[in-house]
Structures are given as C-alpha cells and as structure tokens.
C-alpha atoms as a PDB file:
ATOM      1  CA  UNK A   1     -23.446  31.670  -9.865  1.00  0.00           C
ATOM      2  CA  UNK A   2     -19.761  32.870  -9.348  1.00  0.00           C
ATOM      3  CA  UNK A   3     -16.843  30.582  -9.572  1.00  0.00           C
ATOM      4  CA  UNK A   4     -16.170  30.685  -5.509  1.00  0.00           C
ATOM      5  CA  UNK A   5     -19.779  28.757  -5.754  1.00  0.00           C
ATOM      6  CA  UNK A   6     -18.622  25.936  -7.894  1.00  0.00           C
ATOM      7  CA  UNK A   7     -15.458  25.572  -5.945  1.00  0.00           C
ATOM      8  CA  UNK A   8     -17.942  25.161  -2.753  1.00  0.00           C
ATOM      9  CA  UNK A   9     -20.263  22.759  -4.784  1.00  0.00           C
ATOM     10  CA  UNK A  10     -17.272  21.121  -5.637  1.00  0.00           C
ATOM     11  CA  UNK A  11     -15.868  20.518  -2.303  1.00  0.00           C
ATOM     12  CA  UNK A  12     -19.710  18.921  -1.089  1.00  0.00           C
ATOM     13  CA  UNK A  13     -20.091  16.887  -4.105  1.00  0.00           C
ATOM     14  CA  UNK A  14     -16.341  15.382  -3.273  1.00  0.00           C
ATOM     15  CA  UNK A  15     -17.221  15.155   0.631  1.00  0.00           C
ATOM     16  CA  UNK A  16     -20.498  13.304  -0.986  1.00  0.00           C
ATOM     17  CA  UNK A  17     -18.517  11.089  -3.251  1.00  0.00           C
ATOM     18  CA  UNK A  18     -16.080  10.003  -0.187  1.00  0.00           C
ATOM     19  CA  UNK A  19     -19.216   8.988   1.943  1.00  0.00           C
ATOM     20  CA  UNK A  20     -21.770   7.762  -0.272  1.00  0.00           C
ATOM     21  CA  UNK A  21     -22.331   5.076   1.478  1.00  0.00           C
ATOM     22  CA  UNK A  22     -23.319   7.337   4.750  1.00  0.00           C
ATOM     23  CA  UNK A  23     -25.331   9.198   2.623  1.00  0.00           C
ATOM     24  CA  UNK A  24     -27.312   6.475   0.870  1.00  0.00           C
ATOM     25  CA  UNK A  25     -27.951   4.729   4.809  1.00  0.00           C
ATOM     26  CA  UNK A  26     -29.342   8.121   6.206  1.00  0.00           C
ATOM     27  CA  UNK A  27     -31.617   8.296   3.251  1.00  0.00           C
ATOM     28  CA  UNK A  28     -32.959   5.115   4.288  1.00  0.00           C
ATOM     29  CA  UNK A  29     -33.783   6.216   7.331  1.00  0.00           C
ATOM     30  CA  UNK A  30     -35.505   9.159   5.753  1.00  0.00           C
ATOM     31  CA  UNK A  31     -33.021  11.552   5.809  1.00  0.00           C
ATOM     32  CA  UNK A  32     -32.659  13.453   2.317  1.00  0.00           C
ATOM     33  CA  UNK A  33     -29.389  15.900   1.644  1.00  0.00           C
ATOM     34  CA  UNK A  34     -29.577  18.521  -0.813  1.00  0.00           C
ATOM     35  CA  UNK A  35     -25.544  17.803  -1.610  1.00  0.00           C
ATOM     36  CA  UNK A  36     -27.614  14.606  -3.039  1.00  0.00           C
ATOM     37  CA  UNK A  37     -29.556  16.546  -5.543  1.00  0.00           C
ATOM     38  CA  UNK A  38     -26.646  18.851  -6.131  1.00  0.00           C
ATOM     39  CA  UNK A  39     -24.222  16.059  -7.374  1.00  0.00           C
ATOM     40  CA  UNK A  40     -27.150  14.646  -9.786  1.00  0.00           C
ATOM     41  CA  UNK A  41     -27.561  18.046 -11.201  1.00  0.00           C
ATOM     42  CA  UNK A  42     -23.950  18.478 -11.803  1.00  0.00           C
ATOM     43  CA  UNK A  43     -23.768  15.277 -13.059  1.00  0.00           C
ATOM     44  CA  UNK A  44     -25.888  16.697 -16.164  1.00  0.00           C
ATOM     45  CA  UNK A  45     -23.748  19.331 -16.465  1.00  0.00           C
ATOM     46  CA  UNK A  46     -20.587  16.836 -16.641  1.00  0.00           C
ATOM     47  CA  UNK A  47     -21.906  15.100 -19.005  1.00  0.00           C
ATOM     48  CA  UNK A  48     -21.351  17.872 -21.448  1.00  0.00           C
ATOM     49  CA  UNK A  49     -17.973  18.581 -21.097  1.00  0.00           C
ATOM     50  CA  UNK A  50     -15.345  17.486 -23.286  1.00  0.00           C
ATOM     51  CA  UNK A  51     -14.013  14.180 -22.233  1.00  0.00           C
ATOM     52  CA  UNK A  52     -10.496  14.892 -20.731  1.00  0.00           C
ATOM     53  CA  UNK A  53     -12.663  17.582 -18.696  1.00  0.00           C
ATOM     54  CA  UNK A  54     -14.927  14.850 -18.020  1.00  0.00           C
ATOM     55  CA  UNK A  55     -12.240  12.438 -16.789  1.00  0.00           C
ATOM     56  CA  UNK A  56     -10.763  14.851 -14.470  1.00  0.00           C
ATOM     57  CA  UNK A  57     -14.159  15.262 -12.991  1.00  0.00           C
ATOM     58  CA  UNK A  58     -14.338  11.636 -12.258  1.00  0.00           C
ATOM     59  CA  UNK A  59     -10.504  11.374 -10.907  1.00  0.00           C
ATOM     60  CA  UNK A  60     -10.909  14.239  -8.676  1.00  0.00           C
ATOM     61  CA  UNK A  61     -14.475  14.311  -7.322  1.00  0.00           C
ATOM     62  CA  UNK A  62     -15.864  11.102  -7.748  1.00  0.00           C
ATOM     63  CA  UNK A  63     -12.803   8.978  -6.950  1.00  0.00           C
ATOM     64  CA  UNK A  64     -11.454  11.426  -4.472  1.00  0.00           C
ATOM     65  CA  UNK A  65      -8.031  11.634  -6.227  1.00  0.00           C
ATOM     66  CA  UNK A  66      -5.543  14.835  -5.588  1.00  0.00           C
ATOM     67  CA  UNK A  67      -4.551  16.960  -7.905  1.00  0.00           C
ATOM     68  CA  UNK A  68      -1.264  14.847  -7.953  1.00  0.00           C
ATOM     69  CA  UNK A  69      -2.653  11.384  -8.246  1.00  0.00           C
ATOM     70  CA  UNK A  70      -5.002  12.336 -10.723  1.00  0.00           C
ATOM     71  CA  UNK A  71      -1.910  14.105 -12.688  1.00  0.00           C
ATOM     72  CA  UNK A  72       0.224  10.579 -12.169  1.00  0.00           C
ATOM     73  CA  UNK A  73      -3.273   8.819 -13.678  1.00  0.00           C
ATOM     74  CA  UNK A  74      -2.992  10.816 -16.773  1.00  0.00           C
ATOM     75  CA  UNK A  75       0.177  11.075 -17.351  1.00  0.00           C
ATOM     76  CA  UNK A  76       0.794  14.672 -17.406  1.00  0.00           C
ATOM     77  CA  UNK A  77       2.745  17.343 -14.876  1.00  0.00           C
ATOM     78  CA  UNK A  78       0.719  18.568 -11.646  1.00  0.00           C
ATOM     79  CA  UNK A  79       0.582  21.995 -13.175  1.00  0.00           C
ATOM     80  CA  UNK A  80      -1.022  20.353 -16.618  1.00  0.00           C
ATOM     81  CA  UNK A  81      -3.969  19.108 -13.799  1.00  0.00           C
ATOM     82  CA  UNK A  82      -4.120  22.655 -12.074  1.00  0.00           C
ATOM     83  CA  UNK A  83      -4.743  24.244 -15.207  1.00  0.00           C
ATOM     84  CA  UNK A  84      -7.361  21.532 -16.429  1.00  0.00           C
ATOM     85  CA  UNK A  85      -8.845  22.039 -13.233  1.00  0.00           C
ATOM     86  CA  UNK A  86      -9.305  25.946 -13.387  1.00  0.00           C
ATOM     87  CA  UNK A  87     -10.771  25.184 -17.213  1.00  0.00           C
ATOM     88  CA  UNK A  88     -13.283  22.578 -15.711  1.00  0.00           C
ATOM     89  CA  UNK A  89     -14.434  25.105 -13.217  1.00  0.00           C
ATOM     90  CA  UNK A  90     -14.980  27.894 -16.027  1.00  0.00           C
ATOM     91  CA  UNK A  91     -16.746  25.019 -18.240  1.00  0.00           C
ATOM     92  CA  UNK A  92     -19.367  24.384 -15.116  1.00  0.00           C
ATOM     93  CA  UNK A  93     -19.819  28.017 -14.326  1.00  0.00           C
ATOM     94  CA  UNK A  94     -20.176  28.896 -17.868  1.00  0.00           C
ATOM     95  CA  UNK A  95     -22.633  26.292 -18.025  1.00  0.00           C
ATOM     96  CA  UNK A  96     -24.720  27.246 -15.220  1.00  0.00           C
ATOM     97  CA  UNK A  97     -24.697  30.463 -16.401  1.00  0.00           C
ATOM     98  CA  UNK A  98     -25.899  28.979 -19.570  1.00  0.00           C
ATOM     99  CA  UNK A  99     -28.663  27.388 -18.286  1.00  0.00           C
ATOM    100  CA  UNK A 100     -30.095  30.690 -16.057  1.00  0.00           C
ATOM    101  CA  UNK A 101     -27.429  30.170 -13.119  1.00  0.00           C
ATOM    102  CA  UNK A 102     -28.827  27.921 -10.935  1.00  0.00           C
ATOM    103  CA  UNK A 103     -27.929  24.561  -9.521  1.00  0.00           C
ATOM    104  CA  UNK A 104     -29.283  24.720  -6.000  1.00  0.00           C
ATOM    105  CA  UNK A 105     -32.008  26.691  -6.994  1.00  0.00           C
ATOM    106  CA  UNK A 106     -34.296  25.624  -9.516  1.00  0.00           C
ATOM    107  CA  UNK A 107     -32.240  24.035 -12.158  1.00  0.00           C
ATOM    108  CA  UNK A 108     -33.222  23.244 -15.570  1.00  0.00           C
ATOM    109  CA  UNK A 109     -37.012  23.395 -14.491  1.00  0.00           C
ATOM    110  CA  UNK A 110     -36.266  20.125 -12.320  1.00  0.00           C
ATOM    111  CA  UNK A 111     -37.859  21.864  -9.475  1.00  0.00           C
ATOM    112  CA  UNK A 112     -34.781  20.746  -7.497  1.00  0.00           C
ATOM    113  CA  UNK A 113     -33.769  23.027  -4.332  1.00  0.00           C
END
C-alpha cells in the first residue's frame, strides 16, 4: 500500500460518506459497492488511532468537512489541520502496512475484496 493509495481510499470513503444514503438504496436493490467494504475496513483501522487523529477522521471524511471547517471546529490554524492530516495518512498507511498491506485485498483475514 503506498500513501497515493490511502489518499484515493480516502477520497471514495468521503464520496461514500456524502451519499450514504444512495449507497444504502442501491444495496437494496441488490447492488453491493466495494467503497462499502472499504470504509468498514478502515473504520477498524480508525479505531486505533489516537483520538485527535480519530476526530479529524470523522470531521473530514465522515462529515465531509474541509480542511478549513474542520480547522475552525477544533480550534486550531488551517496549517495545524494540514499537518494532522499528512500524520493521519502515515498512521493508516503504517497501519496497513502493519497488518500485511491490504485493505481492498484481503484484509485482516476478513476475506473482504
């Protein structure tokens, strides 16, 4: 896994986050997503990080927030946000990496492709 890849996953599992909703109808209808499985397996990962990692997981990719907003939430510059941001993508890759390097592939022995 390279960090280019998390940025990618990251930028899905946002997209994924912003229409849940869409997501959750087509999978009614039979339709499964593998951004679906993705965002559950980085969920896991998430839940290791230290919490103001954690948070800015949350403000960014599950509640959509900008870099800015999410800097305004916390109380803390832009360029405070950035940098937490660069540190949460070396905590998921270095996780990953942990773990055998796979998230789309088979992850953890979940099976999950």
């Amino acid at each position: 896994m390279t960090a280019r890849q998390i940025r990618k996953d990251l930028q899905d599992i946002r997209y994924y986050y912003m229409h849940k909703e869409m997501f959750a109808k087509a999978e009614n209808t039979g339709f499964k997503s593998e951004v679906g499985r993705k965002t559950e397996q980085y969920v896991q990962l998430i839940a290791k990080a230290p919490p103001r990692l954690y948070v800015l997981y949350y403000l960014l990719y599950v509640d959509g927030k900008t870099q800015y907003a999410a800097a305004q939430d916390l109380n803390v510059t832009d360029g405070h946000v950035r940098n937490m941001a660069r540190q949460l993508q070396q905590f998921l890759l270095d996780e990953i990496n942990r773990e055998g390097g796979k998230v789309n592939g088979d992850y953890n022995g979940t099976g999950l492709s």
